[in-house]
C-alpha atoms as a PDB file:
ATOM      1  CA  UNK A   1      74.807  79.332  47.151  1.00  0.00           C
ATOM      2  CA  UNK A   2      72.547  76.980  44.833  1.00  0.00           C
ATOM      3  CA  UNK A   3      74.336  74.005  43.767  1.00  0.00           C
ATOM      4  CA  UNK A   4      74.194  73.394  39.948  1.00  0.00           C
ATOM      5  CA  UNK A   5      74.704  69.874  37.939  1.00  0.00           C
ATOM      6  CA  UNK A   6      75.291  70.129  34.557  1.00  0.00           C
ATOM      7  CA  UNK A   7      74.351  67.293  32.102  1.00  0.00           C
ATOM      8  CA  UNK A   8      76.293  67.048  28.224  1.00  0.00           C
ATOM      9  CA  UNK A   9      75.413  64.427  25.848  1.00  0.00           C
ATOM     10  CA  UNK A  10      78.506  63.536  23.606  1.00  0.00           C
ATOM     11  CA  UNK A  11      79.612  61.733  20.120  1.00  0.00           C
ATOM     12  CA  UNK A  12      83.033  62.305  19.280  1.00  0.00           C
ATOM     13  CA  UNK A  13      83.209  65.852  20.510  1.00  0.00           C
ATOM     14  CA  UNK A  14      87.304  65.916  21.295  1.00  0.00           C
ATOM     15  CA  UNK A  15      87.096  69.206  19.575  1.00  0.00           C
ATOM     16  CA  UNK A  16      84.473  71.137  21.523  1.00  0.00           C
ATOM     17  CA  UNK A  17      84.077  69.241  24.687  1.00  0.00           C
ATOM     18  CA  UNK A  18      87.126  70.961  26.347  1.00  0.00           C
ATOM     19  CA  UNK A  19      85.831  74.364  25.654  1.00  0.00           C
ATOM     20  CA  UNK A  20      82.302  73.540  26.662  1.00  0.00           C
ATOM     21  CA  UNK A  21      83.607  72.084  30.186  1.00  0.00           C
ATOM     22  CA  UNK A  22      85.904  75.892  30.826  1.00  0.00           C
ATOM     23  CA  UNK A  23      82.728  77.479  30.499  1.00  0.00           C
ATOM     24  CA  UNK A  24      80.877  75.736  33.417  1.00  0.00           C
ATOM     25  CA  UNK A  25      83.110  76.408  36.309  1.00  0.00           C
ATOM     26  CA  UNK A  26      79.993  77.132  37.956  1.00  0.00           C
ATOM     27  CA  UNK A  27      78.715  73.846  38.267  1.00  0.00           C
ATOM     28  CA  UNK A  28      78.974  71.894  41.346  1.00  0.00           C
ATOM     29  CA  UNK A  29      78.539  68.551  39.635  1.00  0.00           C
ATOM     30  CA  UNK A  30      79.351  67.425  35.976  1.00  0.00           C
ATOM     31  CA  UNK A  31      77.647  64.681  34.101  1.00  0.00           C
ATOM     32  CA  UNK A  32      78.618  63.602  30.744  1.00  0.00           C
ATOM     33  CA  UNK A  33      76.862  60.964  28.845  1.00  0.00           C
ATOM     34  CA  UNK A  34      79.050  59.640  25.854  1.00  0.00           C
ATOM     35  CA  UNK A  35      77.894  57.194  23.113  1.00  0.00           C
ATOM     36  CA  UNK A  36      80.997  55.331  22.827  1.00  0.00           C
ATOM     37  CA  UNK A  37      82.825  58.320  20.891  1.00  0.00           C
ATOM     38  CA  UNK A  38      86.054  56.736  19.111  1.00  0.00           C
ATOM     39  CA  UNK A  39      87.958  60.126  19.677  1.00  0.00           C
ATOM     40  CA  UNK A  40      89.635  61.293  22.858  1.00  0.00           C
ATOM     41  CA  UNK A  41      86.108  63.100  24.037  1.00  0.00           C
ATOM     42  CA  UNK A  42      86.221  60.593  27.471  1.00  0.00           C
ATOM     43  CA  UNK A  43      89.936  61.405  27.893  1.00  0.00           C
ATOM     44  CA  UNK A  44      89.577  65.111  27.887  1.00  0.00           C
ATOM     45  CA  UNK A  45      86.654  65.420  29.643  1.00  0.00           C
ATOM     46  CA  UNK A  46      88.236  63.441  32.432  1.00  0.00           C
ATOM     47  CA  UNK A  47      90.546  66.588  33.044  1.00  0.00           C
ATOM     48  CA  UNK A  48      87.576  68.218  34.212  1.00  0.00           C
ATOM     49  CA  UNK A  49      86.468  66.201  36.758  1.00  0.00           C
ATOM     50  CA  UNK A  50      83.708  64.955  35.077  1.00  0.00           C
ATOM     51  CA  UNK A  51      81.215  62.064  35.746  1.00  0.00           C
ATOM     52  CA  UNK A  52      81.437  60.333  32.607  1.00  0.00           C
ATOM     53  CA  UNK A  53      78.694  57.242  31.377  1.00  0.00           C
ATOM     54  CA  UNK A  54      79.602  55.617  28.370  1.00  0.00           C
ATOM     55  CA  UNK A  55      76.935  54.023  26.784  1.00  0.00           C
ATOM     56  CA  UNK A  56      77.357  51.492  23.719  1.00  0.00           C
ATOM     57  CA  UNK A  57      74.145  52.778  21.575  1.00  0.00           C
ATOM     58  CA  UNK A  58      72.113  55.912  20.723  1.00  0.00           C
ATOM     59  CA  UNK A  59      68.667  56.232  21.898  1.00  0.00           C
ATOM     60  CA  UNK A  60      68.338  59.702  20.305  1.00  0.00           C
ATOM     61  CA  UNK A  61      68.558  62.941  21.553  1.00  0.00           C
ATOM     62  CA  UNK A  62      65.831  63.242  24.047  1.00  0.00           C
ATOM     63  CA  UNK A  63      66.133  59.176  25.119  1.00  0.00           C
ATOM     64  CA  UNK A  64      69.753  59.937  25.897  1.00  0.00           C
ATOM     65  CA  UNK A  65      69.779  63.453  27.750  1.00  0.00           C
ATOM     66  CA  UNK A  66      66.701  61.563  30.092  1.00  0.00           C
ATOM     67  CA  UNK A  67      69.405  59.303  30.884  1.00  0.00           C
ATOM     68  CA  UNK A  68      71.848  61.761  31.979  1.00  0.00           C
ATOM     69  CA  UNK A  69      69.261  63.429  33.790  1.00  0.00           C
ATOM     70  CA  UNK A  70      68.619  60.449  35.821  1.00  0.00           C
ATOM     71  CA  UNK A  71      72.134  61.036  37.612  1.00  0.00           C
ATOM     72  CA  UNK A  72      72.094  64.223  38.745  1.00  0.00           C
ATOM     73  CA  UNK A  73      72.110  65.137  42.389  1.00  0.00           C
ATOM     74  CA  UNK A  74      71.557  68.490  42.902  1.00  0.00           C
ATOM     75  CA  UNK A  75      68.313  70.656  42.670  1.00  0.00           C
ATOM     76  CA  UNK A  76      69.113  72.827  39.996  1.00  0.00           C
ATOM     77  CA  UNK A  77      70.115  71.162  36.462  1.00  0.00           C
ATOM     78  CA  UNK A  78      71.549  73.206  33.250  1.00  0.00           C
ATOM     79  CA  UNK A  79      71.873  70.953  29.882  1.00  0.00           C
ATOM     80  CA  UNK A  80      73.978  72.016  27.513  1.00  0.00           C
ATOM     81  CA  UNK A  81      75.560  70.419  24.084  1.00  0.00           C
ATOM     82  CA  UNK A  82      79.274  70.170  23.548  1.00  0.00           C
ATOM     83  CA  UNK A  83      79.372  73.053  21.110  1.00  0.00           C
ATOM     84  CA  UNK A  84      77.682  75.455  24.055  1.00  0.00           C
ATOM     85  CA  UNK A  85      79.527  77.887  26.121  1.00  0.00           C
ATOM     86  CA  UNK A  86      77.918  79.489  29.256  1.00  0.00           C
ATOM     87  CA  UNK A  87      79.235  83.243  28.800  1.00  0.00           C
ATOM     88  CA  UNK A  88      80.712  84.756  31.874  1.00  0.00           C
ATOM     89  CA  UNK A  89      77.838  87.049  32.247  1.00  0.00           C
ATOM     90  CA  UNK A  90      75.353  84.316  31.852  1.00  0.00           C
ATOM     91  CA  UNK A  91      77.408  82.645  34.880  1.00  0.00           C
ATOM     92  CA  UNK A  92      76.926  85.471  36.760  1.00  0.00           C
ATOM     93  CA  UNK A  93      73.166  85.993  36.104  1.00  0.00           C
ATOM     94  CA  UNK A  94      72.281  82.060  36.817  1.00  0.00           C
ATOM     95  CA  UNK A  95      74.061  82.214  40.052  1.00  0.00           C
ATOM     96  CA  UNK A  96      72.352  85.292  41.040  1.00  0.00           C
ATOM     97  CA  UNK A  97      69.028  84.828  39.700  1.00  0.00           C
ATOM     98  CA  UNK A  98      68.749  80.798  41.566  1.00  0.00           C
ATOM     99  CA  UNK A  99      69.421  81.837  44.728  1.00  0.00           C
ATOM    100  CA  UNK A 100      66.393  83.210  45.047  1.00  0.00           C
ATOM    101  CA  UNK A 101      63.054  82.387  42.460  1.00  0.00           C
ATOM    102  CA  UNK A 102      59.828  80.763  42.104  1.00  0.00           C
ATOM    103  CA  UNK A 103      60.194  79.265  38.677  1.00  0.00           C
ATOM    104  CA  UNK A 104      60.559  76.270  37.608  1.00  0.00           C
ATOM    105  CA  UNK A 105      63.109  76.605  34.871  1.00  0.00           C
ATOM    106  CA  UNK A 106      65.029  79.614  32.423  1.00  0.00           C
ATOM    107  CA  UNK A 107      64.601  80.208  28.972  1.00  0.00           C
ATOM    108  CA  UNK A 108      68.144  81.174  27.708  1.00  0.00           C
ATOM    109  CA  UNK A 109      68.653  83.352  24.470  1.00  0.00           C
ATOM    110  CA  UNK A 110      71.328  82.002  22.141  1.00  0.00           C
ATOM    111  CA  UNK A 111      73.869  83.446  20.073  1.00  0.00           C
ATOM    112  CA  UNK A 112      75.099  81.391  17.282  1.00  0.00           C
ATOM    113  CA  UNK A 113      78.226  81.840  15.165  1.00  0.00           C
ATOM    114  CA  UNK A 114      78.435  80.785  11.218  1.00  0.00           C
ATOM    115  CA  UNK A 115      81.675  79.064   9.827  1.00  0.00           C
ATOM    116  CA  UNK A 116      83.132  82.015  12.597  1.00  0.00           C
ATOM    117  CA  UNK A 117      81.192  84.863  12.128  1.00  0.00           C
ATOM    118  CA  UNK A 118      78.346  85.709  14.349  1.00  0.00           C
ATOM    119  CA  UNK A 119      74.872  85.638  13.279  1.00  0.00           C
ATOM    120  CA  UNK A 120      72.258  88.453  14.233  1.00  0.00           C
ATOM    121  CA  UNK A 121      69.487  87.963  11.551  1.00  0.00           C
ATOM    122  CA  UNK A 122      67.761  84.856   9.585  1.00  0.00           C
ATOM    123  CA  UNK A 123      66.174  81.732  11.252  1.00  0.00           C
ATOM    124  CA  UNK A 124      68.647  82.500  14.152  1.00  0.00           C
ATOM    125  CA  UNK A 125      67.567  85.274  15.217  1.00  0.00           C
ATOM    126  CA  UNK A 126      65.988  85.670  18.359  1.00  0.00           C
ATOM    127  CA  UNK A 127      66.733  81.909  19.094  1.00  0.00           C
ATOM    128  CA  UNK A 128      66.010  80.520  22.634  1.00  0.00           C
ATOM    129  CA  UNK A 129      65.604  77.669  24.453  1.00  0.00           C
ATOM    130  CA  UNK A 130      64.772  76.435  28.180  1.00  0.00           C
ATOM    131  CA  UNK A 131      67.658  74.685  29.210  1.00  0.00           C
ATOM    132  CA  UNK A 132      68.074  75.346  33.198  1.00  0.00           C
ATOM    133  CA  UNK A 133      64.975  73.476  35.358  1.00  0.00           C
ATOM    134  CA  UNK A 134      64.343  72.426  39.089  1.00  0.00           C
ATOM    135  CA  UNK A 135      65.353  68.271  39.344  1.00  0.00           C
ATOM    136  CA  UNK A 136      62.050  66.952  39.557  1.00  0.00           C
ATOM    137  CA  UNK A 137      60.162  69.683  37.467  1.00  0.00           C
ATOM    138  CA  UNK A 138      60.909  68.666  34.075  1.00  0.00           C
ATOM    139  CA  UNK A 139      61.954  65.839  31.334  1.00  0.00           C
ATOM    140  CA  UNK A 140      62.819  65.728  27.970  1.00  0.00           C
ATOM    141  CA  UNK A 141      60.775  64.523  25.292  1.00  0.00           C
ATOM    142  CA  UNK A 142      61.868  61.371  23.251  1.00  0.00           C
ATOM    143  CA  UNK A 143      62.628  63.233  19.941  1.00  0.00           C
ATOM    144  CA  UNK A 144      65.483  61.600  18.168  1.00  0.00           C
ATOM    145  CA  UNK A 145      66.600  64.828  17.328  1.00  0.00           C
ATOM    146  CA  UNK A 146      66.261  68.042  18.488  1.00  0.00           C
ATOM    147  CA  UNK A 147      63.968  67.504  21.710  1.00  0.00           C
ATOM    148  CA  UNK A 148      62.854  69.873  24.081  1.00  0.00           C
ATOM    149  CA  UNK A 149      61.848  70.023  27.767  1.00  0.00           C
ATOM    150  CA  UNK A 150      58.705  69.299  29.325  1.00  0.00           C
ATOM    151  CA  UNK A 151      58.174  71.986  32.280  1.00  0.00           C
ATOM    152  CA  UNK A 152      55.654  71.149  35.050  1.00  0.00           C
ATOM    153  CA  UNK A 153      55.948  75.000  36.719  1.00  0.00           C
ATOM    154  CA  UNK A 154      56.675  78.652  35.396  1.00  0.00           C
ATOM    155  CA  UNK A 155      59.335  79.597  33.005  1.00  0.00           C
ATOM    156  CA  UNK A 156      60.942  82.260  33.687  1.00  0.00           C
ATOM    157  CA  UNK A 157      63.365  84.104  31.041  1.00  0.00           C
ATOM    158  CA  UNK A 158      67.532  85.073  31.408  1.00  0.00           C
ATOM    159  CA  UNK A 159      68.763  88.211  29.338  1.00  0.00           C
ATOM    160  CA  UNK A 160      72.537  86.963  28.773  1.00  0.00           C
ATOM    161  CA  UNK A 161      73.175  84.319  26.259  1.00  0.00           C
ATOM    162  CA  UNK A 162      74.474  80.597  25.775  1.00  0.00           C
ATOM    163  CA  UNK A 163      77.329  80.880  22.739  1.00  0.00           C
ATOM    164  CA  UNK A 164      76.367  78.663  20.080  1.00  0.00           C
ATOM    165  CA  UNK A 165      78.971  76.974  17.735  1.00  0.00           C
ATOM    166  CA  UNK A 166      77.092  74.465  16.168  1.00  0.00           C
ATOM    167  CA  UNK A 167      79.440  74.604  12.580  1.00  0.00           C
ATOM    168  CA  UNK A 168      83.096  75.418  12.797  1.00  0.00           C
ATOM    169  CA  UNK A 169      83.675  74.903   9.195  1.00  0.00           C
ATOM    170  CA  UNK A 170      81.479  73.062   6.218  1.00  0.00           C
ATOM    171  CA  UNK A 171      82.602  69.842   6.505  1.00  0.00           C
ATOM    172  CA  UNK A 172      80.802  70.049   9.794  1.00  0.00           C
ATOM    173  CA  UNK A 173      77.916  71.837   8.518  1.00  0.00           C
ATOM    174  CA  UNK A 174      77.280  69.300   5.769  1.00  0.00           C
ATOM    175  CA  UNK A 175      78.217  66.409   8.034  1.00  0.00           C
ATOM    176  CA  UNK A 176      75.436  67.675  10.371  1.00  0.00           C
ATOM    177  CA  UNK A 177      73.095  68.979   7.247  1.00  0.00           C
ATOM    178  CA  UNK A 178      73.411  64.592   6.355  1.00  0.00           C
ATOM    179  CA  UNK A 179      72.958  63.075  10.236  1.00  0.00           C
ATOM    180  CA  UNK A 180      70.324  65.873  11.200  1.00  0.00           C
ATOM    181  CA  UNK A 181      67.985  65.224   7.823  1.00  0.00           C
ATOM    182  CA  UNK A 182      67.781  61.480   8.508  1.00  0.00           C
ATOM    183  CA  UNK A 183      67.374  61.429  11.926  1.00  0.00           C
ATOM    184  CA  UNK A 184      64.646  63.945  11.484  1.00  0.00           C
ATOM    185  CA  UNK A 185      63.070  62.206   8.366  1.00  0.00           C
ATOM    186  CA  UNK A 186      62.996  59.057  10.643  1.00  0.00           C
ATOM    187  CA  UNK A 187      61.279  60.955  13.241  1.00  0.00           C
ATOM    188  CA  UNK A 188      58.389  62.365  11.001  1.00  0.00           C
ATOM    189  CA  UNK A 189      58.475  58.545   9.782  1.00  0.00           C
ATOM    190  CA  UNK A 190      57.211  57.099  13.432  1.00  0.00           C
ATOM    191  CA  UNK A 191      55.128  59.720  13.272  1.00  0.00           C
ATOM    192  CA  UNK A 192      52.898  58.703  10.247  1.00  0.00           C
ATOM    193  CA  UNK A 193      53.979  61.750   8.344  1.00  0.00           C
ATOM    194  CA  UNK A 194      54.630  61.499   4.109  1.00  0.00           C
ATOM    195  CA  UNK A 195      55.805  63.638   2.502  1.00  0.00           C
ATOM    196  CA  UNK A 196      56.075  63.809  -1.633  1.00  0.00           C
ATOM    197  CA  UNK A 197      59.090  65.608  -4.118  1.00  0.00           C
ATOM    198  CA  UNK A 198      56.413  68.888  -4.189  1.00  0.00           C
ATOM    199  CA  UNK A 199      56.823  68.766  -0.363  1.00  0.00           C
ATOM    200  CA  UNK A 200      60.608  69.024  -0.380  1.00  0.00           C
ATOM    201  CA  UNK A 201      60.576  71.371  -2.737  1.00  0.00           C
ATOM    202  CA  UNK A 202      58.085  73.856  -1.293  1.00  0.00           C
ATOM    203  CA  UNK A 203      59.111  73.361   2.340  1.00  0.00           C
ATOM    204  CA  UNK A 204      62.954  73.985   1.325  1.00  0.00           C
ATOM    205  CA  UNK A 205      61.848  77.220  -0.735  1.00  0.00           C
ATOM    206  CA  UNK A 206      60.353  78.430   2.082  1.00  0.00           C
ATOM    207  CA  UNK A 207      62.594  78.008   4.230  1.00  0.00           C
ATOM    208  CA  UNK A 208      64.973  80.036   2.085  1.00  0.00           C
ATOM    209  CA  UNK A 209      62.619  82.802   1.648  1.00  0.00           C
ATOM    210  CA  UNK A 210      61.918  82.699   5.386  1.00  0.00           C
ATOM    211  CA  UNK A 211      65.435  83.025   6.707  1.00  0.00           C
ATOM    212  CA  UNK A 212      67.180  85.199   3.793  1.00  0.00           C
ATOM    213  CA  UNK A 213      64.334  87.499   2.940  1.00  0.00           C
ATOM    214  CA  UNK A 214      61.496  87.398   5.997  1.00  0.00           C
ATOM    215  CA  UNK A 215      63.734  87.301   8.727  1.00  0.00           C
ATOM    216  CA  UNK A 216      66.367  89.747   7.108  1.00  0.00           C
ATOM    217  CA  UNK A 217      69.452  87.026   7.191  1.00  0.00           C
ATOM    218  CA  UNK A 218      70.712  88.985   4.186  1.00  0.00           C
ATOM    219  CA  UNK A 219      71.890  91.635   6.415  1.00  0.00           C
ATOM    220  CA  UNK A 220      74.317  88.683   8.173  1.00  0.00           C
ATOM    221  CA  UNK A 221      76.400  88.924   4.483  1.00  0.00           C
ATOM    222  CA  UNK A 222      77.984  85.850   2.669  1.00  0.00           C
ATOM    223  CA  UNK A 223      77.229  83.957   5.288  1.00  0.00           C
ATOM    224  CA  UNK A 224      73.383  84.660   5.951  1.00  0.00           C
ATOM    225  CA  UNK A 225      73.134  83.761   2.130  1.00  0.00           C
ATOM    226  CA  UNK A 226      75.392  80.499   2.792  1.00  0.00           C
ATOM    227  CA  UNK A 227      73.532  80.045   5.973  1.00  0.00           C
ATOM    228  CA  UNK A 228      70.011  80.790   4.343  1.00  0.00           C
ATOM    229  CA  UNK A 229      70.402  77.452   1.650  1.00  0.00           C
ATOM    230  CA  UNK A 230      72.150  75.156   4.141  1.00  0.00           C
ATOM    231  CA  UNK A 231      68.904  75.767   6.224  1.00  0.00           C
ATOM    232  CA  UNK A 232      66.569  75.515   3.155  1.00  0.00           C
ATOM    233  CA  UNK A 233      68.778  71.977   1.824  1.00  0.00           C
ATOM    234  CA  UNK A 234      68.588  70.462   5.045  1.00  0.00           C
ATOM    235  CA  UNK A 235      64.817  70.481   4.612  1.00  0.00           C
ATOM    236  CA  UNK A 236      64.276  69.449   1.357  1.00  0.00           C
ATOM    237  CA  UNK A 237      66.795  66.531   2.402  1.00  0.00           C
ATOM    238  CA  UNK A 238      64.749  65.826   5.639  1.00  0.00           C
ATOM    239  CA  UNK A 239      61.293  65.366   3.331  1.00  0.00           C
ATOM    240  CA  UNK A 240      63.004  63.890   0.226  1.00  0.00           C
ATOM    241  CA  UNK A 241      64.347  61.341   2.780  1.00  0.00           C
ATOM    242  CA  UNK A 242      61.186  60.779   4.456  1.00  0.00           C
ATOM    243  CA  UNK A 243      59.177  60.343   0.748  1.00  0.00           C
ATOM    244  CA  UNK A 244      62.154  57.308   0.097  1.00  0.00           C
ATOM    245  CA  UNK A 245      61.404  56.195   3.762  1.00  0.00           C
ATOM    246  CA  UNK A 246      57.563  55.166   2.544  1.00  0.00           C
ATOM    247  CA  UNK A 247      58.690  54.333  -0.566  1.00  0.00           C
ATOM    248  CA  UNK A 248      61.254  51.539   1.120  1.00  0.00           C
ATOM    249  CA  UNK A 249      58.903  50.503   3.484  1.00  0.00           C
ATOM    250  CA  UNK A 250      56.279  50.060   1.265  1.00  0.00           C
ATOM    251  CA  UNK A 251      58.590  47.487  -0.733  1.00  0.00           C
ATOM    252  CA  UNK A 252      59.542  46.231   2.542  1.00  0.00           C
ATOM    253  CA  UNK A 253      63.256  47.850   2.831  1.00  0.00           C
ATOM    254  CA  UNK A 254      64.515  49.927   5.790  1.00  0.00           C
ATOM    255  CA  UNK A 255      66.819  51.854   4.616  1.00  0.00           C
ATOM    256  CA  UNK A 256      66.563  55.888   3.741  1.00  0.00           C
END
């Protein structure tokens, strides 16, 4: 049978690691990078038998899962973040489908809860990402936040789905809605991109429109509407921050 390593990147995760670690039992090797989380993230994952790093800084997203990658021994990597669960049937269908295929990596289709309730419709819907590679056939690019993988090969696509928890309540939602907007603001920064108040304001009522009306998230109830403004705030916050980011710099601060 193919041997799998899985790689996690973790910040203070003592509430979702555990969960996240159950659902891999199909792993043959577990690697957990961990920025120096001041909960009990290394203590639990160390139940696990997990290979845990703990680094004292935070490269960013892609910077940091590049590092975890680095460790892995086996041919076959899945990444996943702490508030992921590999489904049982999605266990099944990677173990089956590795033992015997010419791609290069998988393109998984998520399914994403809200505050608890699942989510079918709005910008979720329909939401994938490649997240199981060949060692050696991919690399993750150095986006602070949100980074994807760079494939050298064919992707090839998985029908059963990663479980996606990414806000158990609001105070996570609008912790992440805060951390997400500057780090992506700081991104678009690096990049040379400027933004003004008319592009936070047009951006963000897109968004709305997009994921409430477009893409039918008012069918997902309260929460496609709640879900539908947290989306469309966390953009005008990501190009209101990045207008103050020029603005700063230009009177030679650093701050957002």
């Amino acid at each position: 049978m193919t041997k799998i390593s899985v790689i996690i990147i973790t910040k203070n995760e003592s509430h979702n690691i555990g969960d996240c670690l159950a659902s891999v039992a199909l792993a043959d090797e577990k690697i957990v990078f961990d920025s120096s989380s001041t909960d009990n993230t290394v203590e639990i994952c160390k139940k696990y038998d997990v290979d845990v790093t703990i680094t004292p800084d935070w490269p960013g997203d892609g910077p940091q899962k590049n590092r975890a990658l680095q460790k892995v021994t086996h041919d076959w990597v899945l990444c996943l973040d702490a508030d992921e669960r590999i489904s049982e049937s999605l266990a099944k269908e990677i173990q089956a489908t590795l033992d015997s295929t010419s791609y290069s990596a998988f393109d998984i289709p998520y399914q994403s809860t809200y505050c608890g309730k699942l989510i079918h419709f709005g910008d979720w819907r329909g939401e994938s990402h490649v997240r199981l590679f060949r060692r050696g056939q991919a690399k993750f690019t150095n986006d602070i936040v949100h980074c994807r993988l760079l494939v050298t090969g064919k992707i090839g696509k998985l029908q059963n789905p990663i479980i996606h928890h990414p806000f158990h309540h609001l105070g996570a939602m609008l912790f992440k809605l805060n951390d997400y907007s500057t780090q992506s603001a700081q991104s678009l920064f690096k990049r040379g991109k400027k933004a003004s108040l008319w592009t936070a304001f047009s951006h963000s009522l897109w968004s709305f429109l997009r994921g409430y009306f477009i893409k039918l998230g008012f069918l997902d109830g309260k929460e496609g509407l709640i879900l539908a403004i947290s989306n469309a705030q966390g953009t005008y916050y990501r190009y209101l921050k990045l207008m103050y980011l020029w603005q700063h710099h230009q009177n030679g601060e650093t701050h957002v």
